[in-house]
C-alpha atoms as a PDB file:
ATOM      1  CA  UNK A   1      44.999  57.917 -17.205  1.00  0.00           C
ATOM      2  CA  UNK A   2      46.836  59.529 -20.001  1.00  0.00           C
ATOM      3  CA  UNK A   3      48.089  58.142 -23.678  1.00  0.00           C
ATOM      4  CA  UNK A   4      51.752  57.582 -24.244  1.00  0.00           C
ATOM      5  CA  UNK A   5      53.642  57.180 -27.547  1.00  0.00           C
ATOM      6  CA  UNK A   6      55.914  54.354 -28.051  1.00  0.00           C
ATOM      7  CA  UNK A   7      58.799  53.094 -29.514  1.00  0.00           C
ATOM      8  CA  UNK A   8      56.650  52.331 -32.775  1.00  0.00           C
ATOM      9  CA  UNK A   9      56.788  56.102 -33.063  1.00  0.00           C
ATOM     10  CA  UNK A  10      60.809  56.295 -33.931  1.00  0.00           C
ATOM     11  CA  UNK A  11      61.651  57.030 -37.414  1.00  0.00           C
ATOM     12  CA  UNK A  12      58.308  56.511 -38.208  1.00  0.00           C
ATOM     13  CA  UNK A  13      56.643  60.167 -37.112  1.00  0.00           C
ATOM     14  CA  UNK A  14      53.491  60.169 -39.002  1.00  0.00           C
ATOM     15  CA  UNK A  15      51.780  62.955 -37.436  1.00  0.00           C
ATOM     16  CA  UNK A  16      47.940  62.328 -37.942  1.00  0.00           C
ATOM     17  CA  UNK A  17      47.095  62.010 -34.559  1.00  0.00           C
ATOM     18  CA  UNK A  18      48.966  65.902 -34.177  1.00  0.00           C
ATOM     19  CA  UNK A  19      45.759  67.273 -36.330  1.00  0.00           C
ATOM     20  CA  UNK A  20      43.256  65.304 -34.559  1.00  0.00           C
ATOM     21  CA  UNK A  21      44.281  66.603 -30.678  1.00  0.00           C
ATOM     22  CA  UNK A  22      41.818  68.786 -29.241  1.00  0.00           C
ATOM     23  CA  UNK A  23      44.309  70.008 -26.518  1.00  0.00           C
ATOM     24  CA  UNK A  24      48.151  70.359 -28.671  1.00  0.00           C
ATOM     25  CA  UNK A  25      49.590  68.388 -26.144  1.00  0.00           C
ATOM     26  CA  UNK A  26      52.327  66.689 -29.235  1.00  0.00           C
ATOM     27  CA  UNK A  27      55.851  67.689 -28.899  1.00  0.00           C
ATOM     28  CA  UNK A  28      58.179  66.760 -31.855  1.00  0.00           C
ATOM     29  CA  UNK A  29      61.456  64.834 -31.596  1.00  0.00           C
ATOM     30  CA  UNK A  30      64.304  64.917 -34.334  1.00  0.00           C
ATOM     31  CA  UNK A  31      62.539  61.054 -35.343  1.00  0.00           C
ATOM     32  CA  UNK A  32      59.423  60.507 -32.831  1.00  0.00           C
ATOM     33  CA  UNK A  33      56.550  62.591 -30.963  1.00  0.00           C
ATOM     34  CA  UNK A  34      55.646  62.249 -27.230  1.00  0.00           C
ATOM     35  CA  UNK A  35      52.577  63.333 -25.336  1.00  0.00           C
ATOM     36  CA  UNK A  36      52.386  66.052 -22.413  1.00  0.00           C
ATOM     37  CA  UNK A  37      51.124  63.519 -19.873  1.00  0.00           C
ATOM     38  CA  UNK A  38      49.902  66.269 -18.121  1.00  0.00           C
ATOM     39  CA  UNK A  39      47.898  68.182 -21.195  1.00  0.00           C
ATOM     40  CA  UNK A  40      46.509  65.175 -22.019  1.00  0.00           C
ATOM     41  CA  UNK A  41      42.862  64.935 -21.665  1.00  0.00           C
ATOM     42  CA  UNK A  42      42.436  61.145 -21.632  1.00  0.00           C
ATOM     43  CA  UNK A  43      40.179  61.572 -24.795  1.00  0.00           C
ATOM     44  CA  UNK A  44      41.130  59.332 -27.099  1.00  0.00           C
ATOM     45  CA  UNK A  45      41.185  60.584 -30.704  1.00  0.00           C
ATOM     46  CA  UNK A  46      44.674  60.512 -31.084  1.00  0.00           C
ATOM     47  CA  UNK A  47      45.187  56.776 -30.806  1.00  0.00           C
ATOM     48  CA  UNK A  48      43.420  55.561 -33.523  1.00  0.00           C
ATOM     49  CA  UNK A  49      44.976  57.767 -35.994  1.00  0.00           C
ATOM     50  CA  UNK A  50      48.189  56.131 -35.455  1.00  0.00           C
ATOM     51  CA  UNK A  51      48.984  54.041 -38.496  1.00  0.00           C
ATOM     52  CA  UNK A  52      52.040  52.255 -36.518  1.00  0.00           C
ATOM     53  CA  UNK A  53      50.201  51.921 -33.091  1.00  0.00           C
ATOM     54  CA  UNK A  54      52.588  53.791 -31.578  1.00  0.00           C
ATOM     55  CA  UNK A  55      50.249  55.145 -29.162  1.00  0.00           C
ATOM     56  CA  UNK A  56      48.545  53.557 -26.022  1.00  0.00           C
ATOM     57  CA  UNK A  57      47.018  54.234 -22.707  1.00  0.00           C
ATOM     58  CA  UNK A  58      49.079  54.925 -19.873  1.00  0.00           C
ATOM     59  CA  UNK A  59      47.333  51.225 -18.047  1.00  0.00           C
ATOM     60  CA  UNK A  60      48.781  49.275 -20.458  1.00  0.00           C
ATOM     61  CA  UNK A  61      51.210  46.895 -18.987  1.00  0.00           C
ATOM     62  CA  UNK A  62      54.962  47.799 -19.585  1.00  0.00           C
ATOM     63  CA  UNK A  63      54.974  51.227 -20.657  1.00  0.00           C
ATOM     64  CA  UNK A  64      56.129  52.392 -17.909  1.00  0.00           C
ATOM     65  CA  UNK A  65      59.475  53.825 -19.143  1.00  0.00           C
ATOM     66  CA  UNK A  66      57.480  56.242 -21.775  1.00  0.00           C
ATOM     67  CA  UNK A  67      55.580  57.564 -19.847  1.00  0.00           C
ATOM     68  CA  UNK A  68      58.299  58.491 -18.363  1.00  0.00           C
ATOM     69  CA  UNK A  69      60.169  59.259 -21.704  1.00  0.00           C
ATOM     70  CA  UNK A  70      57.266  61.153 -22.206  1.00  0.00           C
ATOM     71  CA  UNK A  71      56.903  63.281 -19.838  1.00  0.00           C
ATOM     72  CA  UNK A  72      60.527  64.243 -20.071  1.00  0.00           C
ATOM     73  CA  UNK A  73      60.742  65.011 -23.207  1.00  0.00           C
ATOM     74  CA  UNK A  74      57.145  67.367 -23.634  1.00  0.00           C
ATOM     75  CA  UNK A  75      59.011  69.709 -21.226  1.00  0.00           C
ATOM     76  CA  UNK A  76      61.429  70.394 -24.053  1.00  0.00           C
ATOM     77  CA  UNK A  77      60.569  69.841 -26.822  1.00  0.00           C
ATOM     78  CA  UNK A  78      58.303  71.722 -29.591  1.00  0.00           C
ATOM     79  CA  UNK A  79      54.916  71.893 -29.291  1.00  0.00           C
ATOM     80  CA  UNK A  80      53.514  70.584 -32.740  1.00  0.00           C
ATOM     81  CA  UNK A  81      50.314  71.203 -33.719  1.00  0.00           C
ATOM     82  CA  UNK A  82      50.093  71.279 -37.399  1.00  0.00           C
ATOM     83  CA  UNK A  83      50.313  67.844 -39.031  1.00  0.00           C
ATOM     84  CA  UNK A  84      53.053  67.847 -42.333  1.00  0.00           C
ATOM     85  CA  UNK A  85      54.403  65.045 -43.978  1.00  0.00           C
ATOM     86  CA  UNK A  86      56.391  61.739 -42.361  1.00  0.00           C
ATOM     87  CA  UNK A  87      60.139  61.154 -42.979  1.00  0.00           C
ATOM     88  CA  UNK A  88      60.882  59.977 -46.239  1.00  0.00           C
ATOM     89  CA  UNK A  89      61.549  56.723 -45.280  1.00  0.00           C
ATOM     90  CA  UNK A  90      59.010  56.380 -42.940  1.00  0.00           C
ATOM     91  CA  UNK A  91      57.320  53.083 -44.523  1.00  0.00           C
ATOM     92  CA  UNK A  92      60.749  51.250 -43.991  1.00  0.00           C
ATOM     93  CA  UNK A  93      60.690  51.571 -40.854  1.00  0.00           C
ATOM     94  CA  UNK A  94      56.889  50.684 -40.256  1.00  0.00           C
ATOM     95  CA  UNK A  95      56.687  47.236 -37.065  1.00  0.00           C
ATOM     96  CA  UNK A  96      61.040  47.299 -37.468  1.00  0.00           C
ATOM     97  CA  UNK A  97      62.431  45.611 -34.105  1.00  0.00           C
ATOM     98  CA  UNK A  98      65.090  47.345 -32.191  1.00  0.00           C
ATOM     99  CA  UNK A  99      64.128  51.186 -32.638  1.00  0.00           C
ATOM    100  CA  UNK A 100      64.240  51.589 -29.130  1.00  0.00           C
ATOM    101  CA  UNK A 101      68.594  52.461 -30.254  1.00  0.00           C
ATOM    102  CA  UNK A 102      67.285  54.603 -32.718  1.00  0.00           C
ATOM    103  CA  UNK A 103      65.670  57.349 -30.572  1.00  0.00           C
ATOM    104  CA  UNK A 104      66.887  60.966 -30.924  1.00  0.00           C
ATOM    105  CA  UNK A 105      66.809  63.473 -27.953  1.00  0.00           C
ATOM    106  CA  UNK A 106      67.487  66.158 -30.157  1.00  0.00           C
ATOM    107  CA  UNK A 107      64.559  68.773 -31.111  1.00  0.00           C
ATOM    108  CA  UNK A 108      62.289  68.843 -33.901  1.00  0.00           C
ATOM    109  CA  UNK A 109      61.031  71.754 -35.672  1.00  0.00           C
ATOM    110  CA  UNK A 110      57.793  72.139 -33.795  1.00  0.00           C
ATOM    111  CA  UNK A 111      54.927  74.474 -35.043  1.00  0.00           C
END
């Protein structure tokens, strides 16, 4: 098992479960953060800490497509390790339908 993040992520990018991850295994997206499936330690900490629920185990039904997204995208992409604030308009787009179209491929800033 691993944790995934989610759509709930996108445009969102609150980063508190960044400061709580033993293992750094966040990579940061222009507007969301995945998980290294394979850093991942399966411990937990992270998901809680997620104010949108953005991120789940890897046996939930349906979330099959990122892990996936995941796992492409902690290959190149910035590690982030260091938590610092959300978008501006992060709260706006807090349980929004449809951010799925939103996702960026393009880089964050990292650490």
């Amino acid at each position: 098992m691993t944790y995934i993040v989610n759509d709930a992520c996108i445009r969102c990018k609150y980063m508190d479960c960044v400061e709580v991850c033993p293992v750094d295994c966040f990579y940061e997206g222009e507007n969301m953060l995945v998980i290294h499936p394979d850093e991942c330690i399966d411990c937990g900490v992270c998901e809680p800490e997620c104010p949108v629920e953005a991120i789940k185990p890897d046996t939930v039904p349906g979330v099959e497509k990122w892990l996936a997204l995941n796992a492409e995208y902690s290959k190149i992409w910035p590690n982030i390790t260091v938590k610092r604030d959300a978008p501006a308009d992060a709260k706006e787009w807090e349980g929004k339908p449809g951010k799925e179209a939103e996702f960026s491929a393009n880089p964050g800033k990292g650490d």
